[in-house]
C-alpha atoms as a PDB file:
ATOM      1  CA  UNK A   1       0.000   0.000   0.000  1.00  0.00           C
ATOM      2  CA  UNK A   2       1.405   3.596  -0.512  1.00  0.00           C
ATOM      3  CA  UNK A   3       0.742   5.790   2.690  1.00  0.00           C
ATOM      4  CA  UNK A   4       0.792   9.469   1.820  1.00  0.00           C
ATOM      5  CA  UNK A   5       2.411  11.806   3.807  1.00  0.00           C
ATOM      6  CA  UNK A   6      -0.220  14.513   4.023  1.00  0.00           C
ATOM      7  CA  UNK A   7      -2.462  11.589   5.325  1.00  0.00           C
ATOM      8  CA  UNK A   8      -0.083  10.544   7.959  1.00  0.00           C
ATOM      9  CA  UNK A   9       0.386  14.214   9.151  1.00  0.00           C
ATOM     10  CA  UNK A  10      -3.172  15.185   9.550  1.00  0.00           C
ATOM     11  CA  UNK A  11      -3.407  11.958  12.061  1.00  0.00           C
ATOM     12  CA  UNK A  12      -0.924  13.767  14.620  1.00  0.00           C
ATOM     13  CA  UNK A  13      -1.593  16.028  17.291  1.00  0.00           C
ATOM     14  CA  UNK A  14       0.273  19.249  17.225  1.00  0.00           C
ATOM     15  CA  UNK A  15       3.341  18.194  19.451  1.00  0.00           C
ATOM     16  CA  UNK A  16       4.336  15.174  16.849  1.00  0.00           C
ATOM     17  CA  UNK A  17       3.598  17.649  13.736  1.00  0.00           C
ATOM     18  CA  UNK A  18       6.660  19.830  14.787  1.00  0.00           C
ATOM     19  CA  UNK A  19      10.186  19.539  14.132  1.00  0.00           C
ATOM     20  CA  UNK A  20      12.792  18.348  16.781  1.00  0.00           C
ATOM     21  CA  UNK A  21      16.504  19.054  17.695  1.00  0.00           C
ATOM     22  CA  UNK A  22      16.417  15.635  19.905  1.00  0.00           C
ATOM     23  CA  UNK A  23      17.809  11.864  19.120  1.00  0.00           C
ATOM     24  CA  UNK A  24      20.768  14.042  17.183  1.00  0.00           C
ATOM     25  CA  UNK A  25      18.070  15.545  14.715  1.00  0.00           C
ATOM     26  CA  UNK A  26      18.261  18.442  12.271  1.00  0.00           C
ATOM     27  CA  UNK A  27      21.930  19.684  12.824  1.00  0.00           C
ATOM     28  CA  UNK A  28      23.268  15.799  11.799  1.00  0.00           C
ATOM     29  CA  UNK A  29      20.909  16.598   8.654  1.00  0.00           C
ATOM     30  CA  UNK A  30      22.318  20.094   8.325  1.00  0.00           C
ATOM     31  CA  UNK A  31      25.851  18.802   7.987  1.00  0.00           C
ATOM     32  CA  UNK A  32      24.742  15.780   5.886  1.00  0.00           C
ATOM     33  CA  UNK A  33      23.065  18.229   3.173  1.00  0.00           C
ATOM     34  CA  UNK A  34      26.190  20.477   3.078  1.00  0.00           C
ATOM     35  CA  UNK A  35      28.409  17.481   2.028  1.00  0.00           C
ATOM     36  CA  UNK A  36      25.940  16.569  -0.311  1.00  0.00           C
ATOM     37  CA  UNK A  37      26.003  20.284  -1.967  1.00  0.00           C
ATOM     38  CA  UNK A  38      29.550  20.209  -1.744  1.00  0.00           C
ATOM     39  CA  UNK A  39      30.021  17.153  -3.645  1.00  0.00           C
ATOM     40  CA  UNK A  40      27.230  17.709  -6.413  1.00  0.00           C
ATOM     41  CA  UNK A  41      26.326  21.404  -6.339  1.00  0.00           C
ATOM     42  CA  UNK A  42      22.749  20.541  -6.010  1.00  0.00           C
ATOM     43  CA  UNK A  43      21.239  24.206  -5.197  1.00  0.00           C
ATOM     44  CA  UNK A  44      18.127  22.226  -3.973  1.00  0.00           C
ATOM     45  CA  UNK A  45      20.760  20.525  -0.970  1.00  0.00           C
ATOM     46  CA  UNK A  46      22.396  24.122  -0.252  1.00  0.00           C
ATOM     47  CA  UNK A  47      19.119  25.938   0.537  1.00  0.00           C
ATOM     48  CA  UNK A  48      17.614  22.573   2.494  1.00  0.00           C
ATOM     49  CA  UNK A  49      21.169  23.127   4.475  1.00  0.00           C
ATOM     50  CA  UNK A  50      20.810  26.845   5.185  1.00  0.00           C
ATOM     51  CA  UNK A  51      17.166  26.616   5.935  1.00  0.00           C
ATOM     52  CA  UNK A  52      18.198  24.403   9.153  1.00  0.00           C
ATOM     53  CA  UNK A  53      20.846  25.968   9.850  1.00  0.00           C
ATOM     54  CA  UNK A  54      18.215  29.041  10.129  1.00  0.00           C
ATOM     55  CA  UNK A  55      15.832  26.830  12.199  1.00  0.00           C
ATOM     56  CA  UNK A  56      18.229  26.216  14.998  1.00  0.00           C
ATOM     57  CA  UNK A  57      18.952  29.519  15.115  1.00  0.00           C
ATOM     58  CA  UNK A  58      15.800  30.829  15.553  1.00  0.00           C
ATOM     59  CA  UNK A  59      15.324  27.904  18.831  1.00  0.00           C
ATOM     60  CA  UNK A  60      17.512  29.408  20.922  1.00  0.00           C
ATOM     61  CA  UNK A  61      16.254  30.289  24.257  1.00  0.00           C
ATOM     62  CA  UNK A  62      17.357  33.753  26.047  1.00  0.00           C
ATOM     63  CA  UNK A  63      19.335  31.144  28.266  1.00  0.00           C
ATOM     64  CA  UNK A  64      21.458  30.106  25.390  1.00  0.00           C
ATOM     65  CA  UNK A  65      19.977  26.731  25.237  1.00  0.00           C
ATOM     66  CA  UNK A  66      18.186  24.394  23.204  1.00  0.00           C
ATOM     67  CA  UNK A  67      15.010  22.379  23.911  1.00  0.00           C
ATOM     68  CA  UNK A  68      14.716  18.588  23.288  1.00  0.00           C
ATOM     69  CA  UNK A  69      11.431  17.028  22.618  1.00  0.00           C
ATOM     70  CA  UNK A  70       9.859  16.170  26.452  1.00  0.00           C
ATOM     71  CA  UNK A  71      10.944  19.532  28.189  1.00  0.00           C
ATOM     72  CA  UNK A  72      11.133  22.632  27.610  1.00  0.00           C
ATOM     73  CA  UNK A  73      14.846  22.936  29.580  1.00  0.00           C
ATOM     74  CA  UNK A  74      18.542  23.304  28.930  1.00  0.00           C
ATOM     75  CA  UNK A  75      18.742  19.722  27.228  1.00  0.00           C
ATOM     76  CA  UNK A  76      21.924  18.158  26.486  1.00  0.00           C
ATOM     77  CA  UNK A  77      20.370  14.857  26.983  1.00  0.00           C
ATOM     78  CA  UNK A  78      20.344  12.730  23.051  1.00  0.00           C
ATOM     79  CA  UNK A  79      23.151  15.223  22.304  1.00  0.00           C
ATOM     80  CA  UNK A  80      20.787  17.980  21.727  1.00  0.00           C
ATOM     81  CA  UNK A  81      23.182  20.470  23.277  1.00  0.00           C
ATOM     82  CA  UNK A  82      26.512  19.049  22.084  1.00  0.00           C
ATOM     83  CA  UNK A  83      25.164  18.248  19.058  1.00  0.00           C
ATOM     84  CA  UNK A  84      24.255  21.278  18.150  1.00  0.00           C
ATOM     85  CA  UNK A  85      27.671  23.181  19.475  1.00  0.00           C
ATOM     86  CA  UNK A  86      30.084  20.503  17.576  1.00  0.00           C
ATOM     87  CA  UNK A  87      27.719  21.991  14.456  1.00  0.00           C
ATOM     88  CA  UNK A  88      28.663  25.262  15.007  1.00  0.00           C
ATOM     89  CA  UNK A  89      31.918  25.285  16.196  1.00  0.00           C
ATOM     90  CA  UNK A  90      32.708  23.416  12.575  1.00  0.00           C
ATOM     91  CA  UNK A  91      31.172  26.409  11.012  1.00  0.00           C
ATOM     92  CA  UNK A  92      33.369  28.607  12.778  1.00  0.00           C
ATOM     93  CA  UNK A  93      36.276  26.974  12.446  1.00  0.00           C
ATOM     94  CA  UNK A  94      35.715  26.879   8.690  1.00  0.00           C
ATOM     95  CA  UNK A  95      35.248  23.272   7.693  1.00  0.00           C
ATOM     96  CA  UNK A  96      35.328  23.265   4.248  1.00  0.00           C
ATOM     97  CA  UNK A  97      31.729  22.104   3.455  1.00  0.00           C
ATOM     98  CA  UNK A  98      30.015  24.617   5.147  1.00  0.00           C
ATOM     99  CA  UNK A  99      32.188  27.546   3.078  1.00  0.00           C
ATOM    100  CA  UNK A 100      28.677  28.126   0.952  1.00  0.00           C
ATOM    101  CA  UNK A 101      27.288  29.826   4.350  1.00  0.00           C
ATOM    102  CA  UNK A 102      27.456  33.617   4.126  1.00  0.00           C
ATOM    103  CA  UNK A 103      28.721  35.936   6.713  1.00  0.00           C
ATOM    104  CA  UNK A 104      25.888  37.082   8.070  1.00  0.00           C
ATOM    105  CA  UNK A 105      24.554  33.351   8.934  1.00  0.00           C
ATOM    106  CA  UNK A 106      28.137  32.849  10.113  1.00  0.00           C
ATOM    107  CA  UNK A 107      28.354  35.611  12.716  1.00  0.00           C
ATOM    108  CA  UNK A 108      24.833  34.519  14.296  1.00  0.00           C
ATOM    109  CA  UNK A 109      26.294  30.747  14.198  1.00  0.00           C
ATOM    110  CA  UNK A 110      29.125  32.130  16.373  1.00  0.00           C
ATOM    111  CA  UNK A 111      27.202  34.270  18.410  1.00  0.00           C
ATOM    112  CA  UNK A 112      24.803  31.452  19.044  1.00  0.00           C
ATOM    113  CA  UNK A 113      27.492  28.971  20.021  1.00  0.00           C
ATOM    114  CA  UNK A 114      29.305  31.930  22.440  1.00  0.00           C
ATOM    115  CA  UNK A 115      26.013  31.777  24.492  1.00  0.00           C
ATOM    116  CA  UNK A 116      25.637  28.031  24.563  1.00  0.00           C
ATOM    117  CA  UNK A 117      29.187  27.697  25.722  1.00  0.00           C
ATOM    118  CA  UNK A 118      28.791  30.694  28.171  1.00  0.00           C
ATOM    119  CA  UNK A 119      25.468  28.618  29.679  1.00  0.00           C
ATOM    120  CA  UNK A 120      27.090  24.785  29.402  1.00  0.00           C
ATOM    121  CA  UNK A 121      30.179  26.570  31.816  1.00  0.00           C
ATOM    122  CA  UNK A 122      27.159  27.869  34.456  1.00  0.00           C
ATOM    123  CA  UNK A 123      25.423  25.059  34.617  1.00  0.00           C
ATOM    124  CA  UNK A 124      28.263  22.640  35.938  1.00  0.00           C
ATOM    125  CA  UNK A 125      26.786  21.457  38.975  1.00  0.00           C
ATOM    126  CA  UNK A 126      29.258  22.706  42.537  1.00  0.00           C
ATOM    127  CA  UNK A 127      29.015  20.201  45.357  1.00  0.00           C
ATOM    128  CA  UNK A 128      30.576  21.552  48.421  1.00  0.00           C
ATOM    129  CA  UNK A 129      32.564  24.319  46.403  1.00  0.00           C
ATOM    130  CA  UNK A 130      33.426  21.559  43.584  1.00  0.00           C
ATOM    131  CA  UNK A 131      33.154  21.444  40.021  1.00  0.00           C
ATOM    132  CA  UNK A 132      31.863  18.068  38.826  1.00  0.00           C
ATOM    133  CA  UNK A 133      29.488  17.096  35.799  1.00  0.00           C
ATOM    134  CA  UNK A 134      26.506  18.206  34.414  1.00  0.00           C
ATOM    135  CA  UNK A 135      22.656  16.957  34.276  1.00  0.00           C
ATOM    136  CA  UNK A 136      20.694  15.733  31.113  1.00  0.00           C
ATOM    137  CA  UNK A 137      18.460  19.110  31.492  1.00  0.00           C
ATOM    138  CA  UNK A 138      18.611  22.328  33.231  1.00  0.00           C
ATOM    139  CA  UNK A 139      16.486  24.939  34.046  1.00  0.00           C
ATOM    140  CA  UNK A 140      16.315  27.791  31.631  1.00  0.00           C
ATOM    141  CA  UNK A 141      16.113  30.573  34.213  1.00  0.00           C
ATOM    142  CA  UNK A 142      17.785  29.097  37.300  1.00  0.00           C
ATOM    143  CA  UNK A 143      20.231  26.701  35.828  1.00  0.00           C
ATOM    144  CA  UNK A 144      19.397  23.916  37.902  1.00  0.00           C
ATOM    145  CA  UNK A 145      19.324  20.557  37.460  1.00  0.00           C
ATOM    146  CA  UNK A 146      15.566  19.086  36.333  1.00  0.00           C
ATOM    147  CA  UNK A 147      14.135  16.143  35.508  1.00  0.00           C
ATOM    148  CA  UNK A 148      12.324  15.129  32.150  1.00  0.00           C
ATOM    149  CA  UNK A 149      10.883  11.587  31.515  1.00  0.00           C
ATOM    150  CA  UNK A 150       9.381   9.951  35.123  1.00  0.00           C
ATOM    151  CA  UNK A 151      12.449   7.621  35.134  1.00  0.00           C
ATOM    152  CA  UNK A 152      14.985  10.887  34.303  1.00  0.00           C
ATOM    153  CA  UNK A 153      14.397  12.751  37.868  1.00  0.00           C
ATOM    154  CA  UNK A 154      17.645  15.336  38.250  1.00  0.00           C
ATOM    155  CA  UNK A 155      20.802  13.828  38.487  1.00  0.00           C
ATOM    156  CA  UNK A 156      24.925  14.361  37.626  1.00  0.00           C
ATOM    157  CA  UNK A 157      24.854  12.111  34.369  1.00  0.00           C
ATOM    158  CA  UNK A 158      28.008  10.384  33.311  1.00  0.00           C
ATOM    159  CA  UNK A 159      26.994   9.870  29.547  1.00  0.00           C
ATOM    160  CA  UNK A 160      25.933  13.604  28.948  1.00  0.00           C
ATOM    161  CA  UNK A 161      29.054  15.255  31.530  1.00  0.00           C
ATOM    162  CA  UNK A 162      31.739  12.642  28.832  1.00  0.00           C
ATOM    163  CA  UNK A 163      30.049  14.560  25.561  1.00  0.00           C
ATOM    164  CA  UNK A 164      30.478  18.027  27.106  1.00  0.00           C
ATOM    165  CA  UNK A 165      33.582  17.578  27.842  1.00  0.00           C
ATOM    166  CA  UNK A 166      35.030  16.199  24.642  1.00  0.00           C
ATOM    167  CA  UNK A 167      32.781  18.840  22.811  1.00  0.00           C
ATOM    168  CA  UNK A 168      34.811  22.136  24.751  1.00  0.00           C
ATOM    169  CA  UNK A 169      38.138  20.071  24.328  1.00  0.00           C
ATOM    170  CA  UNK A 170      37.875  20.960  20.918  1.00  0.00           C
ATOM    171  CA  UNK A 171      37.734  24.454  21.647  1.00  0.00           C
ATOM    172  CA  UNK A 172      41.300  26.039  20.622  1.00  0.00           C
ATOM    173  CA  UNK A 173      42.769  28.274  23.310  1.00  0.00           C
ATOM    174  CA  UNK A 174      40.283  27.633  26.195  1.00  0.00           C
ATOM    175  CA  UNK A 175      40.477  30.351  28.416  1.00  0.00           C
ATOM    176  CA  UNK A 176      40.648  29.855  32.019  1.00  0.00           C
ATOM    177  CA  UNK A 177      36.983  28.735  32.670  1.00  0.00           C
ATOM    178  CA  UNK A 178      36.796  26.253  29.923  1.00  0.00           C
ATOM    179  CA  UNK A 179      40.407  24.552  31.042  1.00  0.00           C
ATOM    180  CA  UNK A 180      38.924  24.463  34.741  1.00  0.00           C
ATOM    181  CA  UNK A 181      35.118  22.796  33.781  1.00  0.00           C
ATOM    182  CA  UNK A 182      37.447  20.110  32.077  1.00  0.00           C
ATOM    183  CA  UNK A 183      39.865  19.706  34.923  1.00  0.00           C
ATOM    184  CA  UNK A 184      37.189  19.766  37.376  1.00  0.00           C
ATOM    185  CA  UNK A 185      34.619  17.137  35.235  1.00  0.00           C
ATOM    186  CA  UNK A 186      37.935  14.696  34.924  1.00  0.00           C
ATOM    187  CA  UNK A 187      38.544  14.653  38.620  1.00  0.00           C
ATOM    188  CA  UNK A 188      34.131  13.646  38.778  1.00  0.00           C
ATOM    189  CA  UNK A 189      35.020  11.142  36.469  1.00  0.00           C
ATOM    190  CA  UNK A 190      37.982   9.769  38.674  1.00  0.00           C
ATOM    191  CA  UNK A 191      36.222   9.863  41.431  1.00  0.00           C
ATOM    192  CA  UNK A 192      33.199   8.188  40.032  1.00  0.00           C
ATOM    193  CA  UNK A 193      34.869   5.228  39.185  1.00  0.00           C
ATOM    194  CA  UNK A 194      32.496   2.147  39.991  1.00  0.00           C
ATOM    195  CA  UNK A 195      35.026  -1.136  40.458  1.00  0.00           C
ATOM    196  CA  UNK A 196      34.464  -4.974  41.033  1.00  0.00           C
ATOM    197  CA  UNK A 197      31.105  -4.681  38.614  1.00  0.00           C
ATOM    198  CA  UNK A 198      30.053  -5.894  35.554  1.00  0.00           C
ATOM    199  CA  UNK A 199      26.872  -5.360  33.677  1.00  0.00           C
ATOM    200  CA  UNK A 200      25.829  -8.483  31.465  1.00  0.00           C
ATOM    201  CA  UNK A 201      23.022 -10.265  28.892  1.00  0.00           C
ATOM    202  CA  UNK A 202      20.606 -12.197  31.717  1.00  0.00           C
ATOM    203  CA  UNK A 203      20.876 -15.530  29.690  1.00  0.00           C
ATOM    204  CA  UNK A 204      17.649 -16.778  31.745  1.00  0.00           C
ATOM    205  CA  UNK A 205      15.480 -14.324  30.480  1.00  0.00           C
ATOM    206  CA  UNK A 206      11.913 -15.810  30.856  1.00  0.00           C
ATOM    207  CA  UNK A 207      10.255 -12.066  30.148  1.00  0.00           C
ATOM    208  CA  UNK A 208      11.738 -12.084  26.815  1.00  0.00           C
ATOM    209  CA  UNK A 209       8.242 -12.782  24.808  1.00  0.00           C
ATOM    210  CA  UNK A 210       6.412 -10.556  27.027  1.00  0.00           C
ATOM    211  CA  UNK A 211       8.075  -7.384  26.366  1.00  0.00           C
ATOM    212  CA  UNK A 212       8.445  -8.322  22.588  1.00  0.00           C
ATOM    213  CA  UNK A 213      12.062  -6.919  23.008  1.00  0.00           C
ATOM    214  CA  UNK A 214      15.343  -7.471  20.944  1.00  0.00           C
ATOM    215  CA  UNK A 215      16.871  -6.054  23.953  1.00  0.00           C
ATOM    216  CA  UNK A 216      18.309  -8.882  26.320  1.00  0.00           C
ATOM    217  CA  UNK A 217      17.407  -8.336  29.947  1.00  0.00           C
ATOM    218  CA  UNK A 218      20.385  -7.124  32.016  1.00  0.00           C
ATOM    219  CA  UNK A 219      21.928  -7.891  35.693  1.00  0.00           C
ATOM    220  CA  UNK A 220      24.856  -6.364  37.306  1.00  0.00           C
ATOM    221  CA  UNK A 221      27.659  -9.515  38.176  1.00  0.00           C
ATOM    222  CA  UNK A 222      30.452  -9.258  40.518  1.00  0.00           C
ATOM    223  CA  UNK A 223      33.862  -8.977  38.637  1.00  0.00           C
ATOM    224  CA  UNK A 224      36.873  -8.110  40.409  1.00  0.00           C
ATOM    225  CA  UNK A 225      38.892  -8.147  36.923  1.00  0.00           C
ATOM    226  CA  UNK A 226      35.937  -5.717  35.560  1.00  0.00           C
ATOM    227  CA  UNK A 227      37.280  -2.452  33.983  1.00  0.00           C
ATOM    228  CA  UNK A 228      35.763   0.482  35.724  1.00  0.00           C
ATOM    229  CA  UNK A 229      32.275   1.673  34.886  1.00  0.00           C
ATOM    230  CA  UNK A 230      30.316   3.958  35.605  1.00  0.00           C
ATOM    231  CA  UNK A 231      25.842   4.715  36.436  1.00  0.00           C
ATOM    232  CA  UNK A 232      23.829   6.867  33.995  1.00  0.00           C
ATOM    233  CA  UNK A 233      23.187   9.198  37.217  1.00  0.00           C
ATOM    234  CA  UNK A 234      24.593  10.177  40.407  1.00  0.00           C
ATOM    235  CA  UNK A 235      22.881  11.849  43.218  1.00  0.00           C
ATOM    236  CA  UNK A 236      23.944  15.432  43.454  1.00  0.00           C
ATOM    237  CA  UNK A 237      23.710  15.366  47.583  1.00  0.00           C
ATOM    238  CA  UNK A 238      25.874  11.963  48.009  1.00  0.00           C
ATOM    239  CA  UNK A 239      27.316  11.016  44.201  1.00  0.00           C
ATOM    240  CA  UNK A 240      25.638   7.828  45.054  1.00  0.00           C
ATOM    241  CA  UNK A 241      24.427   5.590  41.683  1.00  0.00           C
ATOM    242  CA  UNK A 242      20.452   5.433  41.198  1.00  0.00           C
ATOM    243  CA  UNK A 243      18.107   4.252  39.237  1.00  0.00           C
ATOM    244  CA  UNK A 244      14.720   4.993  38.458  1.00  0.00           C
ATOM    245  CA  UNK A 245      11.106   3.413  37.324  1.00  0.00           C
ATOM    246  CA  UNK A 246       8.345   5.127  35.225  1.00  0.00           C
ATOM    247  CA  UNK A 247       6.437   5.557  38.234  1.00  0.00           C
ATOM    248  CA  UNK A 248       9.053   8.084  39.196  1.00  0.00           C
ATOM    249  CA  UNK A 249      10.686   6.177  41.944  1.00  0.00           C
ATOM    250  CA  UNK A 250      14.332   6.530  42.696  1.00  0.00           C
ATOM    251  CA  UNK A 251      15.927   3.184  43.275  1.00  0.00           C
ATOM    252  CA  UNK A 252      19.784   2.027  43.819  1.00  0.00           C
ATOM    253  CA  UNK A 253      20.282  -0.838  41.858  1.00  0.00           C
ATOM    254  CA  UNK A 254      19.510  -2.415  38.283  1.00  0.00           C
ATOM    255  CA  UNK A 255      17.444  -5.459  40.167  1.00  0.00           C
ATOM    256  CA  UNK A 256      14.974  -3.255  41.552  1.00  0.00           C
ATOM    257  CA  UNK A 257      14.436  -1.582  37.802  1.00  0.00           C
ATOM    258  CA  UNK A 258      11.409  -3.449  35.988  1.00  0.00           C
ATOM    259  CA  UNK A 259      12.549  -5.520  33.446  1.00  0.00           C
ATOM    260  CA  UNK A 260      10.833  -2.787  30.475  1.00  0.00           C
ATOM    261  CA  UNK A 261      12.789  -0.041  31.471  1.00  0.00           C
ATOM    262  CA  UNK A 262      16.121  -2.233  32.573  1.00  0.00           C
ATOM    263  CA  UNK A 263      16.277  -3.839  29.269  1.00  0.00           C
ATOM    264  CA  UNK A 264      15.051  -0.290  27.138  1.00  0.00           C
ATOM    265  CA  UNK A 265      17.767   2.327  28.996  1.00  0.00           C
ATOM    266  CA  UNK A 266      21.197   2.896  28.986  1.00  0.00           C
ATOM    267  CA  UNK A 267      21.916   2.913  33.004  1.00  0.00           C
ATOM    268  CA  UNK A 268      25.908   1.887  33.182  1.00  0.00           C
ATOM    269  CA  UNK A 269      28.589   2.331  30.447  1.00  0.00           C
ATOM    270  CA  UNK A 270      31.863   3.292  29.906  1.00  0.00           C
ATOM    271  CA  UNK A 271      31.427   7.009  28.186  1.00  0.00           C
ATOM    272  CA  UNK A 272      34.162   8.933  30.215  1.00  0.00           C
ATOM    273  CA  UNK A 273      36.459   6.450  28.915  1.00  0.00           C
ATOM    274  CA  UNK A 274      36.619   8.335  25.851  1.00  0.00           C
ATOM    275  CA  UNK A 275      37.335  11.521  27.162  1.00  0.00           C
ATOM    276  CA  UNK A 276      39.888  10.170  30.183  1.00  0.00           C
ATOM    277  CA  UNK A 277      42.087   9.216  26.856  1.00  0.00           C
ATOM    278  CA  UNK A 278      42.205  12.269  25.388  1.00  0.00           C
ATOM    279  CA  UNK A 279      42.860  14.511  28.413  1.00  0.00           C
ATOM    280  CA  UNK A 280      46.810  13.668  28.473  1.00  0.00           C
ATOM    281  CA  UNK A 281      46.725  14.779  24.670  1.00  0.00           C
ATOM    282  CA  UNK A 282      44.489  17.699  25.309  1.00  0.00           C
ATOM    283  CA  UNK A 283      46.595  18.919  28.170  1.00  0.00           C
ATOM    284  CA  UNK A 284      49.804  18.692  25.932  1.00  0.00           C
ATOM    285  CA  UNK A 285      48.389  20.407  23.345  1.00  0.00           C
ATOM    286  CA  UNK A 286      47.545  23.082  25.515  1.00  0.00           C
ATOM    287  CA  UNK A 287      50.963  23.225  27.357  1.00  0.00           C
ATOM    288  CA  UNK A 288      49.103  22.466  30.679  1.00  0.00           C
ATOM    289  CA  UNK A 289      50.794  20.639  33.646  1.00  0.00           C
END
């Protein structure tokens, strides 16, 4: 059967009818269609290009920000932040594919990017005087961490804190600020270090059929010769690993997760890992001891 568009559309409520910056959305397109016009000179690719480029412009809150699709907050959750800073920091730096975008549409790319940097630096979350990572959303006006989903209450989150990192270690000459968010989010990552762990495949996994799932069912093992991991969230008041249901109960460890949302989130991983590599370089390159 064909299924028109149009027909599809007018099915939606208003919410699913508009675009979205979230699950790396619009600026992964934007940088797509400039390669494309770059390599065939299709006009039709360059204006598709520039006319995103123009729409994430235009969503920028007052805070600097970006939205992602269930809050309206500070999101940097599905690399809606990052994502959309690694775009413009690539126009800036003057990557050759995006050398069709005028001047005008560059200098509101970099002022743009200024104020997301100037916001992502604010909203490190201070423990007892301490730098140390960053949740998936903040508030717009207040810069605290907030929730989104039931099972995303506020939290420091490992995966999100290792992509803004390695996003403003790309920035060339970091001043002062930038060079002490990094230093301070490495010695988080240090210190959040979860050892003797393991996170595996539950090769018994009876619920299989019932959730309909490609997704194994996990369990945390003990490992002594496990490589350091680390939770999806911390608590801010203890940096103690939790987890959390869609009834919007905080729980501290993967058994006491339901099997739907154990087997459908990411709740351990190794992200900083990534970003603990490249600090030696990064430091080097910047002449820092």
């Amino acid at each position: 059967a064909i299924i028109e568009p149009d027909s599809v559309k007018k099915l939606l409520n208003d919410h699913y009818k508009k675009s979205t910056l979230d699950n790396r959305n619009t600026y992964s397109q934007v940088e797509y269609l400039a390669q494309a016009y770059q390599i065939t000179k299709e006009e039709a690719f360059k204006n598709a290009a520039l006319k995103g480029l123009d729409f994430i412009l235009s969503q920028q809150r007052n805070s600097g920000g970006w939205r992602g699709w269930d809050i309206e907050a500070i999101t940097y959750n599905d690399e809606v932040m990052t994502g959309i800073m690694n775009l413009l920091l690539d126009i800036k730096g003057g990557k050759e594919y995006f050398n069709f975008i005028d001047q005008e549409r560059k200098d509101k790319a970099e002022t743009a990017l200024q104020k997301a940097i100037d916001v992502t630096l604010k909203c490190q979350i201070i423990i007892d005087g301490k730098k140390t990572g960053w949740c998936q959303q903040h508030d717009h006006q207040t810069l605290m961490a907030i929730g989104a989903r039931t099972f995303e209450l506020p939290g420091i989150s490992s995966l999100e804190s290792a992509a803004i990192v390695k996003f403003l270690m790309r920035i060339k000459k970091p001043n002062k600020e930038i060079i002490d968010a990094i230093n301070s989010a490495i010695e988080w990552f240090e210190k959040s270090k979860i050892y003797g762990i393991r996170v595996v495949a539950d090769k018994d996994d009876s619920l299989k059929s019932e959730y309909n799932s490609r997704r194994p069912d996990r369990k945390v093992i003990n490992d002594k010769n496990a490589p350091p991991i680390w939770a999806r969230f911390y608590e801010i008041e203890t940096n103690k690993p939790f987890f959390c249901n869609r009834d919007g109960i905080k729980v501290y460890s993967l058994a006491e997760v339901l099997p739907e949302r154990r087997r459908g989130y990411g709740w351990y991983g190794y992200w900083p890992n990534e970003v603990l590599n490249l600090y030696p370089k990064w430091k080097s390159i910047n002449k820092l001891k």
